[in-house]
PDB file of N, CA and C in Angstrom:
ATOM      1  N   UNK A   1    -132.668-110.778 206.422  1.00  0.00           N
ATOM      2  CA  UNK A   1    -133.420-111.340 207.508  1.00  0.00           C
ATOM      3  C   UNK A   1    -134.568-110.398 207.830  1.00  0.00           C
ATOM      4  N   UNK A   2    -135.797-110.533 206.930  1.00  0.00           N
ATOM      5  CA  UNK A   2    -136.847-109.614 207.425  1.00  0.00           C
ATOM      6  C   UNK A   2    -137.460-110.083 208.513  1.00  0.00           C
ATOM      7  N   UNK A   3    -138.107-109.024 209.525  1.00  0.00           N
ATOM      8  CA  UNK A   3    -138.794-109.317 210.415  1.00  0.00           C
ATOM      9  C   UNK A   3    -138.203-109.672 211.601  1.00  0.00           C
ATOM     10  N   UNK A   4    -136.977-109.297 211.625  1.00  0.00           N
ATOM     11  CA  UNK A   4    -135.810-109.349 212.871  1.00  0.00           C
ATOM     12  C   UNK A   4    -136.466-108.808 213.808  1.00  0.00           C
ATOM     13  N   UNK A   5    -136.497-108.851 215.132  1.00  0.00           N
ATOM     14  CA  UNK A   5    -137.119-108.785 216.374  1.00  0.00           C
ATOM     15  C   UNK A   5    -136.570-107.564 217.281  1.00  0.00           C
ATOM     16  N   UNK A   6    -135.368-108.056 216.426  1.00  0.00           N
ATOM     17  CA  UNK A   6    -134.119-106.792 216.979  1.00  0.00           C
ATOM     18  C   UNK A   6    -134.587-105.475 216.776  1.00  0.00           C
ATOM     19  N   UNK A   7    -134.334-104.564 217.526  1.00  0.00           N
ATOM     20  CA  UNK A   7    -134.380-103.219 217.369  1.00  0.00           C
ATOM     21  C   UNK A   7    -133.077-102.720 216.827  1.00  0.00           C
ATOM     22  N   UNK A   8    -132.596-102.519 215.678  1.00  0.00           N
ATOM     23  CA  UNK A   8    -131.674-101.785 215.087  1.00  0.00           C
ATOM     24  C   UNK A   8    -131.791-100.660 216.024  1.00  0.00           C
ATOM     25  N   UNK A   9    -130.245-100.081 216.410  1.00  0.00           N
ATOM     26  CA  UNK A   9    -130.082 -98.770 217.110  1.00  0.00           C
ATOM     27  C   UNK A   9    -129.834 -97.991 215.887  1.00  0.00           C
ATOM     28  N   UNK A  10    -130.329 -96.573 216.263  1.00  0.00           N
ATOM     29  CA  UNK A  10    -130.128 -95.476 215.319  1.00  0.00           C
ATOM     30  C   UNK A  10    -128.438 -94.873 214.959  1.00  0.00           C
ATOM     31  N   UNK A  11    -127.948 -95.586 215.345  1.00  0.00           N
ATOM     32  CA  UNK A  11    -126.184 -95.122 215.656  1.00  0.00           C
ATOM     33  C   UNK A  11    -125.685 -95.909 214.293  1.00  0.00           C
ATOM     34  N   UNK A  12    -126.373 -97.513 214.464  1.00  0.00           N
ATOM     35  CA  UNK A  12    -126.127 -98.177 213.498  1.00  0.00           C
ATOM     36  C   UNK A  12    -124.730 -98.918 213.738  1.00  0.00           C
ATOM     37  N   UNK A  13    -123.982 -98.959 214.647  1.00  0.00           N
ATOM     38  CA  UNK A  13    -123.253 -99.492 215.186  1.00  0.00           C
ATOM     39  C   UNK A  13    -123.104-100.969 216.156  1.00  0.00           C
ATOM     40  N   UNK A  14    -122.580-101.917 215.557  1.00  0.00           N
ATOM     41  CA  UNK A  14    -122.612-103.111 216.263  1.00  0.00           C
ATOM     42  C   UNK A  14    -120.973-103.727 216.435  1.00  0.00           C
ATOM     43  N   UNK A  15    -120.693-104.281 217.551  1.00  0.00           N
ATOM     44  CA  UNK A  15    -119.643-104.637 217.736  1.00  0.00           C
ATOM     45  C   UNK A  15    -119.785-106.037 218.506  1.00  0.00           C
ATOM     46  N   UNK A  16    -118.715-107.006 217.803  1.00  0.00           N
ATOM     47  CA  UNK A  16    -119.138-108.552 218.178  1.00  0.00           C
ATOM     48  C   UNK A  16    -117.418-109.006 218.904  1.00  0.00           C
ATOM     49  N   UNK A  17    -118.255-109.618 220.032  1.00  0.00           N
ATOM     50  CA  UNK A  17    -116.685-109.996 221.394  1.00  0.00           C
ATOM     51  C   UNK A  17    -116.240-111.159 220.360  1.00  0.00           C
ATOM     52  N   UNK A  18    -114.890-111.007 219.815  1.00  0.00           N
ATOM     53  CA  UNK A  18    -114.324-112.210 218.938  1.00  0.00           C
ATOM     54  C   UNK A  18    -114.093-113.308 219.930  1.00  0.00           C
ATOM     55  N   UNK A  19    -114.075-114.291 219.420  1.00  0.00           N
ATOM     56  CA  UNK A  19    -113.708-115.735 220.422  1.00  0.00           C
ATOM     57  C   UNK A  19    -115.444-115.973 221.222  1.00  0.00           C
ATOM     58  N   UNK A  20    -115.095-117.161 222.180  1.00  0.00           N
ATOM     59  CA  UNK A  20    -116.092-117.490 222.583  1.00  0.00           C
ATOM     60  C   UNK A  20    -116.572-116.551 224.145  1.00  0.00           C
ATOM     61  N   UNK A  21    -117.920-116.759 224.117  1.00  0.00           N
ATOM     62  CA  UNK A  21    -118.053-115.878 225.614  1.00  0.00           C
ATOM     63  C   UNK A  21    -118.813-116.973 226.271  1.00  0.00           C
ATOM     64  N   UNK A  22    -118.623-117.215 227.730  1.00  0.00           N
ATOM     65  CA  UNK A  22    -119.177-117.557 228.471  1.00  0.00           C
ATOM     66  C   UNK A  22    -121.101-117.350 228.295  1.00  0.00           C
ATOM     67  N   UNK A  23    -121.893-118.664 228.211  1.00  0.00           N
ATOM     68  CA  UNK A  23    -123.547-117.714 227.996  1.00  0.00           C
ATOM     69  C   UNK A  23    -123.865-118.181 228.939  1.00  0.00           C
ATOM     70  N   UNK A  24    -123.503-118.308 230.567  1.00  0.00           N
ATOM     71  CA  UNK A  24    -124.103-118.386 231.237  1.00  0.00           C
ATOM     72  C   UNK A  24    -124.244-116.985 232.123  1.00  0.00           C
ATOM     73  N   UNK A  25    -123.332-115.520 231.388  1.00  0.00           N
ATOM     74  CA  UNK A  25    -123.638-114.419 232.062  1.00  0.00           C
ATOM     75  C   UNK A  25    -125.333-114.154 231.239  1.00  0.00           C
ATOM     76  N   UNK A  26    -125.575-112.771 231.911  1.00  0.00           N
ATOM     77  CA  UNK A  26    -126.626-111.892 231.568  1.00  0.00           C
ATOM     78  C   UNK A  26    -126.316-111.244 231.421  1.00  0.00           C
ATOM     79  N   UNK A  27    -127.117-110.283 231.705  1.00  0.00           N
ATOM     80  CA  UNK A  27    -127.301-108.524 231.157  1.00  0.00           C
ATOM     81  C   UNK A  27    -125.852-107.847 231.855  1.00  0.00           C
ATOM     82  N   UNK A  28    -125.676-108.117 233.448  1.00  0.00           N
ATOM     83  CA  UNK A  28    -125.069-107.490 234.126  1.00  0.00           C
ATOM     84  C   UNK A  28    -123.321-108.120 233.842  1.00  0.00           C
ATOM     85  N   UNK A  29    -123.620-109.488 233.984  1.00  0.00           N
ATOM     86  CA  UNK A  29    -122.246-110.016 233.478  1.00  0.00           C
ATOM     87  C   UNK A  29    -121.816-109.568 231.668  1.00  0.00           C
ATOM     88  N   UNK A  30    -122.616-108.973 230.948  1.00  0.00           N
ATOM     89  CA  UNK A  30    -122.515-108.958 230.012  1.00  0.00           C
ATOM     90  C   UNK A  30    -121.883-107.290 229.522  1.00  0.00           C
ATOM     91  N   UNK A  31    -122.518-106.672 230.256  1.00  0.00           N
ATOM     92  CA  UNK A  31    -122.367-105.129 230.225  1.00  0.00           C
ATOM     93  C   UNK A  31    -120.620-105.112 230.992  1.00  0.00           C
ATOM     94  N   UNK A  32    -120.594-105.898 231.752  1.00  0.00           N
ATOM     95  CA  UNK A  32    -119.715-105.268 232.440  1.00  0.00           C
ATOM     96  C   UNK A  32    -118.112-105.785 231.083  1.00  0.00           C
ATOM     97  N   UNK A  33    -118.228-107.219 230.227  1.00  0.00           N
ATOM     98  CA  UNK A  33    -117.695-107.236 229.386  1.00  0.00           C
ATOM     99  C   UNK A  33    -117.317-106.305 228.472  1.00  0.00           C
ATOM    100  N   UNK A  34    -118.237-105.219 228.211  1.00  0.00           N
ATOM    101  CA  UNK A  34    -118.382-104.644 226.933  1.00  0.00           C
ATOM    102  C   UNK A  34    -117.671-103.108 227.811  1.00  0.00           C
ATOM    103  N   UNK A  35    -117.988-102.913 229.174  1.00  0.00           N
ATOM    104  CA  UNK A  35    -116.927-101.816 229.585  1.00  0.00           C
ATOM    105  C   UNK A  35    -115.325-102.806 229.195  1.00  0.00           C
ATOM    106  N   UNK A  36    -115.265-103.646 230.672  1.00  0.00           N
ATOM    107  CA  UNK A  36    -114.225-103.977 230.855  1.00  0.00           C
ATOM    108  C   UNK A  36    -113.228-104.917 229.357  1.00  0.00           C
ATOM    109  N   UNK A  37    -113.578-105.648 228.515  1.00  0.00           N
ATOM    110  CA  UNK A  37    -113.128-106.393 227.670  1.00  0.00           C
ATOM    111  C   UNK A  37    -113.000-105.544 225.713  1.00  0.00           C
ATOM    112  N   UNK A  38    -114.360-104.905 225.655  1.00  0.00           N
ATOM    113  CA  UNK A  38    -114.435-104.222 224.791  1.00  0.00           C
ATOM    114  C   UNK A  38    -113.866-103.012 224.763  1.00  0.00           C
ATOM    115  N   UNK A  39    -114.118-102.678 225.664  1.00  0.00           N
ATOM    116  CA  UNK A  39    -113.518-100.867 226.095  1.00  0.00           C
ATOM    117  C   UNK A  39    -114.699-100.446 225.365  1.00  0.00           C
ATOM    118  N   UNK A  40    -116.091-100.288 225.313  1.00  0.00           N
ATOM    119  CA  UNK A  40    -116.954 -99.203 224.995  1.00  0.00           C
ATOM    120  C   UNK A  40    -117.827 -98.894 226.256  1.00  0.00           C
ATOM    121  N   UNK A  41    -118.862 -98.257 226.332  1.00  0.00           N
ATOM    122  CA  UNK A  41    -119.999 -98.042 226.929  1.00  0.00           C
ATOM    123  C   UNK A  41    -121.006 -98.841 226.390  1.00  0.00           C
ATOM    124  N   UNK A  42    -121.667 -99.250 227.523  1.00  0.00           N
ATOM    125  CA  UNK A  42    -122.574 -99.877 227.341  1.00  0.00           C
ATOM    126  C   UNK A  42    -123.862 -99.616 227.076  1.00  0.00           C
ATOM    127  N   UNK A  43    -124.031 -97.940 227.578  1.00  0.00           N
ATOM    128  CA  UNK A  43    -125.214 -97.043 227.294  1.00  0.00           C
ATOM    129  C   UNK A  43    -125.165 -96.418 226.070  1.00  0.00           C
ATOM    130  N   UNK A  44    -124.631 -96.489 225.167  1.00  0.00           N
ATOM    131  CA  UNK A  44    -124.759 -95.767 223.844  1.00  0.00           C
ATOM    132  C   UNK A  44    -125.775 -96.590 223.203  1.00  0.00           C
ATOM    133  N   UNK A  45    -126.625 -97.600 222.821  1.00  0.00           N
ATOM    134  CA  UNK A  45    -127.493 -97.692 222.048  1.00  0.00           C
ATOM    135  C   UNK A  45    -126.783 -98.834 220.794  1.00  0.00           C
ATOM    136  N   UNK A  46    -126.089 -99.052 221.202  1.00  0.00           N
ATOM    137  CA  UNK A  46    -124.796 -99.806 219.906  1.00  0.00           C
ATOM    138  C   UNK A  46    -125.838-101.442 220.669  1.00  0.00           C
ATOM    139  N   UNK A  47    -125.463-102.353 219.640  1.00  0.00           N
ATOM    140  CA  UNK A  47    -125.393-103.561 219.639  1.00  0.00           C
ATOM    141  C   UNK A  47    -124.210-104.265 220.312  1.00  0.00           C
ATOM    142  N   UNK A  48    -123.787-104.875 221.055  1.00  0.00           N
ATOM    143  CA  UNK A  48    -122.991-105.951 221.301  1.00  0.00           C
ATOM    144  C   UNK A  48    -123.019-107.470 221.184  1.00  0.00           C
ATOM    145  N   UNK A  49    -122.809-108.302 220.722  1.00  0.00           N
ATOM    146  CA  UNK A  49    -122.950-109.473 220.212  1.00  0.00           C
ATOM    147  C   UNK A  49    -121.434-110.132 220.679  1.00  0.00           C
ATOM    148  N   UNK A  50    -122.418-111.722 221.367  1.00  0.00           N
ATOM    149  CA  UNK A  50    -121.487-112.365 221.938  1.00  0.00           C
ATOM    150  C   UNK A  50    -121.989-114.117 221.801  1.00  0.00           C
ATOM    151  N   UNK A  51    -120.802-115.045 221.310  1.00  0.00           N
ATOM    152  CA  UNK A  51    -120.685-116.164 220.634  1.00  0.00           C
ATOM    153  C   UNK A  51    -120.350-117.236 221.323  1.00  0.00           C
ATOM    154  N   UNK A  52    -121.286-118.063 221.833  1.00  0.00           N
ATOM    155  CA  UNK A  52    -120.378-119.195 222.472  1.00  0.00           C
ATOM    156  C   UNK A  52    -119.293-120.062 222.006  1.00  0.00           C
ATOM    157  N   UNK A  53    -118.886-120.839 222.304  1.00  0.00           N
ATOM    158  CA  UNK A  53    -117.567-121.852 222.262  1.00  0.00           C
ATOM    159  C   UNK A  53    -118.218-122.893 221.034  1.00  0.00           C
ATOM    160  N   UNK A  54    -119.346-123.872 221.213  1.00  0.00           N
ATOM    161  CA  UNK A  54    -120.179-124.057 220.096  1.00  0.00           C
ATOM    162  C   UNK A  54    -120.575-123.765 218.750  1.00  0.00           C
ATOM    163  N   UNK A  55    -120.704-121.747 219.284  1.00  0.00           N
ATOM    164  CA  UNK A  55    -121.064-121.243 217.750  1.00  0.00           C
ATOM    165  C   UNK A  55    -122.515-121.624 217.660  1.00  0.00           C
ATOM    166  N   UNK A  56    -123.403-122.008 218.940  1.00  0.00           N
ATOM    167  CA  UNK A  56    -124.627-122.492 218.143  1.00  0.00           C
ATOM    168  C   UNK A  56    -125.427-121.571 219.048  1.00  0.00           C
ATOM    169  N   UNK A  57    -124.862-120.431 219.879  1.00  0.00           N
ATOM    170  CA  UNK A  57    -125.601-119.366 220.426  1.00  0.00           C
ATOM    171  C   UNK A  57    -125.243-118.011 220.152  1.00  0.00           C
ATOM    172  N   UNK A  58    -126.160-116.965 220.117  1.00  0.00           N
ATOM    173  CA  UNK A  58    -125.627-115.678 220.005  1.00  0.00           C
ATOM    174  C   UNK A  58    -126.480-115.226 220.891  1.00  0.00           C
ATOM    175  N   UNK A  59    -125.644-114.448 221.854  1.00  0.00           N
ATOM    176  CA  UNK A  59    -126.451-113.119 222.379  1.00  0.00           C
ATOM    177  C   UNK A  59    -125.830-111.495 221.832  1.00  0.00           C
ATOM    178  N   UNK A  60    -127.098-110.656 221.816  1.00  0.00           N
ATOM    179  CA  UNK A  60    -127.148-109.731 221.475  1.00  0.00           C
ATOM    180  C   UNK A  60    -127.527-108.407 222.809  1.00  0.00           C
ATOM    181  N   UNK A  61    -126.467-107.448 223.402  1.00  0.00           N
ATOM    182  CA  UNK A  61    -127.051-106.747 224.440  1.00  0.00           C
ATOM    183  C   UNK A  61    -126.602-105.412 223.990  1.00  0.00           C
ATOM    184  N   UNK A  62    -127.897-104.343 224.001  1.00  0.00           N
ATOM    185  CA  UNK A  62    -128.340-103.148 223.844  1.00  0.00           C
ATOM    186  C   UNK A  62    -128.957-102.405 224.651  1.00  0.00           C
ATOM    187  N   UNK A  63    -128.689-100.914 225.161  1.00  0.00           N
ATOM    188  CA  UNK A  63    -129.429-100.323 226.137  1.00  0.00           C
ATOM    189  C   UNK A  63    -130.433 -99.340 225.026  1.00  0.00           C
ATOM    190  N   UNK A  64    -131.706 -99.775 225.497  1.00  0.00           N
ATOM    191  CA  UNK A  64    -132.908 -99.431 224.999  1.00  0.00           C
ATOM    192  C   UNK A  64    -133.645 -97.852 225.792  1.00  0.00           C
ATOM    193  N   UNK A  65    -133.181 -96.613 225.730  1.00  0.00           N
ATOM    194  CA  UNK A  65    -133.101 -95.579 226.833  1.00  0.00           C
ATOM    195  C   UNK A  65    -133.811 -95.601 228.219  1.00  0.00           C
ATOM    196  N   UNK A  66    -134.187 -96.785 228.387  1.00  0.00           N
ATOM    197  CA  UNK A  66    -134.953 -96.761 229.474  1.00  0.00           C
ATOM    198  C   UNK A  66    -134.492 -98.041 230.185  1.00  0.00           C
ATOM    199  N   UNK A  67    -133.775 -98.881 229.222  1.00  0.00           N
ATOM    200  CA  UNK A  67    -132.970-100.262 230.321  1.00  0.00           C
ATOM    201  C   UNK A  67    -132.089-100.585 229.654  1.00  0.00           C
ATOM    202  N   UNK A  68    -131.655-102.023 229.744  1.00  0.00           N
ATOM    203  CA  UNK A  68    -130.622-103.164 228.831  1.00  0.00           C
ATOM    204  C   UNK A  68    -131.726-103.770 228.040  1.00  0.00           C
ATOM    205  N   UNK A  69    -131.782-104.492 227.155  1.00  0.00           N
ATOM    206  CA  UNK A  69    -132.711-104.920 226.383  1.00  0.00           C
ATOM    207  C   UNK A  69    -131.642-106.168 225.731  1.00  0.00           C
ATOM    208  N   UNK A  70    -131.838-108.048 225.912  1.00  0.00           N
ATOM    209  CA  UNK A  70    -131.116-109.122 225.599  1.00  0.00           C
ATOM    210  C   UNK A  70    -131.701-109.952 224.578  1.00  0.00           C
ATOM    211  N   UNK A  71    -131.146-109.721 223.704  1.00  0.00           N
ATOM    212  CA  UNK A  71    -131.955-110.795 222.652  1.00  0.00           C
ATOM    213  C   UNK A  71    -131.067-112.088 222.317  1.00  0.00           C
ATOM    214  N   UNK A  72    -131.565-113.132 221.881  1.00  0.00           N
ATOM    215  CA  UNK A  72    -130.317-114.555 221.674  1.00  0.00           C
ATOM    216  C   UNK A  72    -131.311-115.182 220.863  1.00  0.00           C
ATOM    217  N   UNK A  73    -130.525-116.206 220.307  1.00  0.00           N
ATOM    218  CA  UNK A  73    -130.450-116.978 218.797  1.00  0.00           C
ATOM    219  C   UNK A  73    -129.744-118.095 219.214  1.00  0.00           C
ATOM    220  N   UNK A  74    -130.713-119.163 219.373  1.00  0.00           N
ATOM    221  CA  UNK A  74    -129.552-120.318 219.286  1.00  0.00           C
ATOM    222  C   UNK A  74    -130.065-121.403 218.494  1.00  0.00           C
ATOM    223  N   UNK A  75    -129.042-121.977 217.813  1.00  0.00           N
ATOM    224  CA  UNK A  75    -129.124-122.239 216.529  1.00  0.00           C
ATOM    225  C   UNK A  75    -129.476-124.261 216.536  1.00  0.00           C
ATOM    226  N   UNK A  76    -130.704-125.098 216.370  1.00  0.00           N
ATOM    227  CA  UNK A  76    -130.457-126.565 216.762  1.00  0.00           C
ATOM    228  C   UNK A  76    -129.474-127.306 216.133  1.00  0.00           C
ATOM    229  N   UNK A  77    -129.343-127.328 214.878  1.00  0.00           N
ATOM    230  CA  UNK A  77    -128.164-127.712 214.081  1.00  0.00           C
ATOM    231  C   UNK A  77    -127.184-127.616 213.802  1.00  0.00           C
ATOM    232  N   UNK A  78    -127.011-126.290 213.277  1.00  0.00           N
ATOM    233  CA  UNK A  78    -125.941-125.568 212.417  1.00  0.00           C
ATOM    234  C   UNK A  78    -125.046-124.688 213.549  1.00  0.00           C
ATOM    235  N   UNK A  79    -124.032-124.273 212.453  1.00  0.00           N
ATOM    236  CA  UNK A  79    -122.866-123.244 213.624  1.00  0.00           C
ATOM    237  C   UNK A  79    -123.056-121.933 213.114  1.00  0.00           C
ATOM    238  N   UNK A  80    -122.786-120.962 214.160  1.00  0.00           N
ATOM    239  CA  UNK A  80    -122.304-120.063 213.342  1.00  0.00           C
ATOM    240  C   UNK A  80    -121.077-119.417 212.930  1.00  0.00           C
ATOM    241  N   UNK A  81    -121.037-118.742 211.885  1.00  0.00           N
ATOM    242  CA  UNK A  81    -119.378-118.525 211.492  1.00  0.00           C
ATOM    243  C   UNK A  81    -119.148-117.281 212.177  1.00  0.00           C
ATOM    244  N   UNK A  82    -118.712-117.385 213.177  1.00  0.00           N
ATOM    245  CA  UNK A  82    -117.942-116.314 214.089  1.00  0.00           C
ATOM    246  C   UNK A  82    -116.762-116.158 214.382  1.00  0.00           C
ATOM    247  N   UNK A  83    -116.004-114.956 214.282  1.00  0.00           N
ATOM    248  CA  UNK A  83    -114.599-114.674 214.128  1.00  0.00           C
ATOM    249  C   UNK A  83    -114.034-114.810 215.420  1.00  0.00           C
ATOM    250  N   UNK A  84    -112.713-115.994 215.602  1.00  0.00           N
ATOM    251  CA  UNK A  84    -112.107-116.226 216.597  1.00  0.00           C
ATOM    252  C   UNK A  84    -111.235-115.414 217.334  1.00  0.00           C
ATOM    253  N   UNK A  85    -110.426-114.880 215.601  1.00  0.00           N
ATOM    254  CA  UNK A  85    -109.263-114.022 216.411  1.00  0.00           C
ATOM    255  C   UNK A  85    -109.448-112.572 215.768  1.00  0.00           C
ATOM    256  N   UNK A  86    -108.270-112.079 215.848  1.00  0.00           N
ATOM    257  CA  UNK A  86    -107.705-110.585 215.392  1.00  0.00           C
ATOM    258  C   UNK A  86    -108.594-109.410 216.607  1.00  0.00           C
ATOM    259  N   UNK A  87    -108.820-108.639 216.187  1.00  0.00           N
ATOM    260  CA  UNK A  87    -109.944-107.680 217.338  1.00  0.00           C
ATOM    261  C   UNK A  87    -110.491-108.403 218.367  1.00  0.00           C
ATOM    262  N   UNK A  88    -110.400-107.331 219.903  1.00  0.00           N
ATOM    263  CA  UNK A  88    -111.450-107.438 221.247  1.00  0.00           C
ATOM    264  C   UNK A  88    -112.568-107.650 220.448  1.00  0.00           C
ATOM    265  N   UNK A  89    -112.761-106.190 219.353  1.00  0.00           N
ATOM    266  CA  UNK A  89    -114.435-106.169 219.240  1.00  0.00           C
ATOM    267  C   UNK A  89    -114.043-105.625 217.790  1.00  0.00           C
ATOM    268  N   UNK A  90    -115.089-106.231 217.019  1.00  0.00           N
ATOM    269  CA  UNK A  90    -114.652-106.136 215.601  1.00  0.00           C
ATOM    270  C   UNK A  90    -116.344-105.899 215.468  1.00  0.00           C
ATOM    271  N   UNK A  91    -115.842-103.897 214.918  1.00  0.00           N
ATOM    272  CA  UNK A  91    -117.003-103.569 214.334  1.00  0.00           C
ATOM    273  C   UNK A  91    -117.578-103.696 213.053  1.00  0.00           C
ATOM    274  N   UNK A  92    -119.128-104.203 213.042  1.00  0.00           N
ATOM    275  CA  UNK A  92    -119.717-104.362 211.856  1.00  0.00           C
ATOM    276  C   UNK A  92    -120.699-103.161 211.365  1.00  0.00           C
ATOM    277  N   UNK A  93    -121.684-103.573 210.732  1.00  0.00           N
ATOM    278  CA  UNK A  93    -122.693-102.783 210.273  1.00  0.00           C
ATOM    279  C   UNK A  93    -123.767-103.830 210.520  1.00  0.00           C
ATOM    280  N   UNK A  94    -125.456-103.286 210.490  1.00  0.00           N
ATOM    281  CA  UNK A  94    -126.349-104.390 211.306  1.00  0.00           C
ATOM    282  C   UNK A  94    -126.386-104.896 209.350  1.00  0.00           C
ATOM    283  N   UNK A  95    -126.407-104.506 208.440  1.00  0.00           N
ATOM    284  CA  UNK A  95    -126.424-105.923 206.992  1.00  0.00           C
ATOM    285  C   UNK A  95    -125.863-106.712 207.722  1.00  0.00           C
ATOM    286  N   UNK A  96    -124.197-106.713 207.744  1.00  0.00           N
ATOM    287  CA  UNK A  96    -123.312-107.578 208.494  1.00  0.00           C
ATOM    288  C   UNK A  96    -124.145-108.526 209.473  1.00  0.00           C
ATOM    289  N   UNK A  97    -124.824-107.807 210.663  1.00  0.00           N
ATOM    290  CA  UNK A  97    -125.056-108.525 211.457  1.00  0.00           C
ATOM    291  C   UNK A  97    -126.362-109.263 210.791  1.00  0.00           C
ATOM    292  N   UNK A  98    -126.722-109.247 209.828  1.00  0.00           N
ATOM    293  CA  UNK A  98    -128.232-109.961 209.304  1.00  0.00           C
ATOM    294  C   UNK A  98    -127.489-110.978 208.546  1.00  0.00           C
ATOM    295  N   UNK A  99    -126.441-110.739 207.887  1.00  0.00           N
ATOM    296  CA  UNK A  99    -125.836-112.039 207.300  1.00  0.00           C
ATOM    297  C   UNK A  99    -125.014-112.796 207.875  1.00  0.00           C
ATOM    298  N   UNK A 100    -124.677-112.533 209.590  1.00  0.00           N
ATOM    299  CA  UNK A 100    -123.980-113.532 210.321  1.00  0.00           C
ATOM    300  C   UNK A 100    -125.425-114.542 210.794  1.00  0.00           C
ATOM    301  N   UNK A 101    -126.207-113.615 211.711  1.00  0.00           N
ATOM    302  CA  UNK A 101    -127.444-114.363 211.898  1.00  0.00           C
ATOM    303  C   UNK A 101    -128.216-115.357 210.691  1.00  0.00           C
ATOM    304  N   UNK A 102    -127.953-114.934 209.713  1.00  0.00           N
ATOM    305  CA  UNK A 102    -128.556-116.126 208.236  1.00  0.00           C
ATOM    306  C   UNK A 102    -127.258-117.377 207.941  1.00  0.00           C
ATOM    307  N   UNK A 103    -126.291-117.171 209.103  1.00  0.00           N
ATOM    308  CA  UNK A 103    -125.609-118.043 208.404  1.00  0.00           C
ATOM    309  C   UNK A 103    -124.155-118.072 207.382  1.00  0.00           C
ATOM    310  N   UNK A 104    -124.157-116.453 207.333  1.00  0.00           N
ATOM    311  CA  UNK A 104    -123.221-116.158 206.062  1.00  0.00           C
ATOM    312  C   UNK A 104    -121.548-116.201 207.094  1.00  0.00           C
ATOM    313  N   UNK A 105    -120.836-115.991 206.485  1.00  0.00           N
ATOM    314  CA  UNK A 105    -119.140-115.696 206.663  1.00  0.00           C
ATOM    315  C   UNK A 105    -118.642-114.140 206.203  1.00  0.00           C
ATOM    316  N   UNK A 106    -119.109-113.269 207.225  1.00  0.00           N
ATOM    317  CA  UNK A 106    -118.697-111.813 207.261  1.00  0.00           C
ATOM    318  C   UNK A 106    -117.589-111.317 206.178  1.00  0.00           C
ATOM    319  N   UNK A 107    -116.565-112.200 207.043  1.00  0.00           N
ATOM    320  CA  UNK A 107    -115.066-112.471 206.375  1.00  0.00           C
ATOM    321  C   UNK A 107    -115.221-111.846 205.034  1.00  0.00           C
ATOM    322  N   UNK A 108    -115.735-113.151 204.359  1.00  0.00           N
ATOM    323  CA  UNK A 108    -115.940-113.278 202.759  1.00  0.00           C
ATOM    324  C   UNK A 108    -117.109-112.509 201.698  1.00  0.00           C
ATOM    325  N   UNK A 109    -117.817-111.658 202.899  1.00  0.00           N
ATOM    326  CA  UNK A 109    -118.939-111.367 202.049  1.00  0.00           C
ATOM    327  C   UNK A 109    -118.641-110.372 201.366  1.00  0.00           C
ATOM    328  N   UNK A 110    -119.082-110.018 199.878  1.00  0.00           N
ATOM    329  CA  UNK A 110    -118.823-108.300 199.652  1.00  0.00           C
ATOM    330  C   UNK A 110    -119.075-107.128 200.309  1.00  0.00           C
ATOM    331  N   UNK A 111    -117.917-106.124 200.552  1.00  0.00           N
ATOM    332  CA  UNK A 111    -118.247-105.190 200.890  1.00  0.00           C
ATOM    333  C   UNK A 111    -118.809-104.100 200.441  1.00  0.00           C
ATOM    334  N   UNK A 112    -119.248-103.039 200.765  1.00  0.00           N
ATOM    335  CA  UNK A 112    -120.132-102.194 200.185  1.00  0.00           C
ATOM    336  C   UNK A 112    -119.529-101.383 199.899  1.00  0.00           C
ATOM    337  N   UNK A 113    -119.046-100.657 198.151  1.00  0.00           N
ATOM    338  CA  UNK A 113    -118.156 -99.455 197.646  1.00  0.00           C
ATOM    339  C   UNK A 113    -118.729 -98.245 197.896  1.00  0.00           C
ATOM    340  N   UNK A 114    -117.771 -96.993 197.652  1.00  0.00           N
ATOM    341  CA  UNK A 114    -118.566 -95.838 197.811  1.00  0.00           C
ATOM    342  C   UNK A 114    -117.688 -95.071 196.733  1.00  0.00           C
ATOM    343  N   UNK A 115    -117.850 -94.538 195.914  1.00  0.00           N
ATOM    344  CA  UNK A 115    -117.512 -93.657 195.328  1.00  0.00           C
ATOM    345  C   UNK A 115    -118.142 -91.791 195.527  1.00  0.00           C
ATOM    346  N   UNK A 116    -117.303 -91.188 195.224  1.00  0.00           N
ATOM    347  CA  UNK A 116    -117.368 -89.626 195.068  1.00  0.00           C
ATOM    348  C   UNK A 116    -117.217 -89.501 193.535  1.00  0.00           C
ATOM    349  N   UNK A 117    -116.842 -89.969 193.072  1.00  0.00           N
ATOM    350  CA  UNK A 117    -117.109 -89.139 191.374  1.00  0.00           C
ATOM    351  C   UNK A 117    -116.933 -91.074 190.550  1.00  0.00           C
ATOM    352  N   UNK A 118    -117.241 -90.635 188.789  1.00  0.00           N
ATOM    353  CA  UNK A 118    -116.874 -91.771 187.915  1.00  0.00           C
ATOM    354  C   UNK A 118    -116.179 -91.098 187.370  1.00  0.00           C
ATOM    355  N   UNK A 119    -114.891 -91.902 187.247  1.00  0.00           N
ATOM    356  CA  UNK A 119    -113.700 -91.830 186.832  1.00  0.00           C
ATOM    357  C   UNK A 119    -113.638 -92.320 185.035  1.00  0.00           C
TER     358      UNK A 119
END
């Protein structure tokens, strides 16, 4: 997804509220999720991402060092494939989050290997 609007945080850390969230909060109803529901801070610079009941909205809330900063995506047609159960907050990586926003299934996508030596 080139040309994302989003500000990738330098932490590189994103974490998405599984199940559906209410989108009629904001910033403040939203932060207070990500203390109270997520168990993180809301001032670290991380991504939080949150899915309506639909699947045809995403919001995205990040503190930008000087505020909250809300970005959203909502989708006219299509759903998105967002994870219902298992984890409060099921951390990704922002690829991850570029191939939920395009549409993809996290779940299923390849993950990325790492090796230390060839065997």
């Amino acid at each position: 997804m080139s040309g994302s609007p989003i500000i990738w945080p330098p932490s590189g850390h994103v974490y998405l509220a599984v199940g559906a969230t209410d989108m009629r909060k904001s910033i403040n109803g939203l932060s207070i999720l990500v203390e109270q529901s997520l168990g993180r801070s809301p001032f670290t610079g991380d991504l939080f991402a949150f899915c309506n009941r639909q699947r045809n909205i995403i919001k995205i809330l990040y503190w930008d060092q000087s505020g909250f900063a809300l970005w959203q995506k909502r989708l006219e047609k299509q759903r998105f494939i967002w994870p219902q159960t298992g984890e409060d907050a099921l951390a990704i990586d922002g690829d991850q989050l570029r191939w939920l926003l395009s549409g993809l299934d996290i779940a299923s996508a390849h993950r990325s290997l790492y090796y230390s030596a060839v065997a």
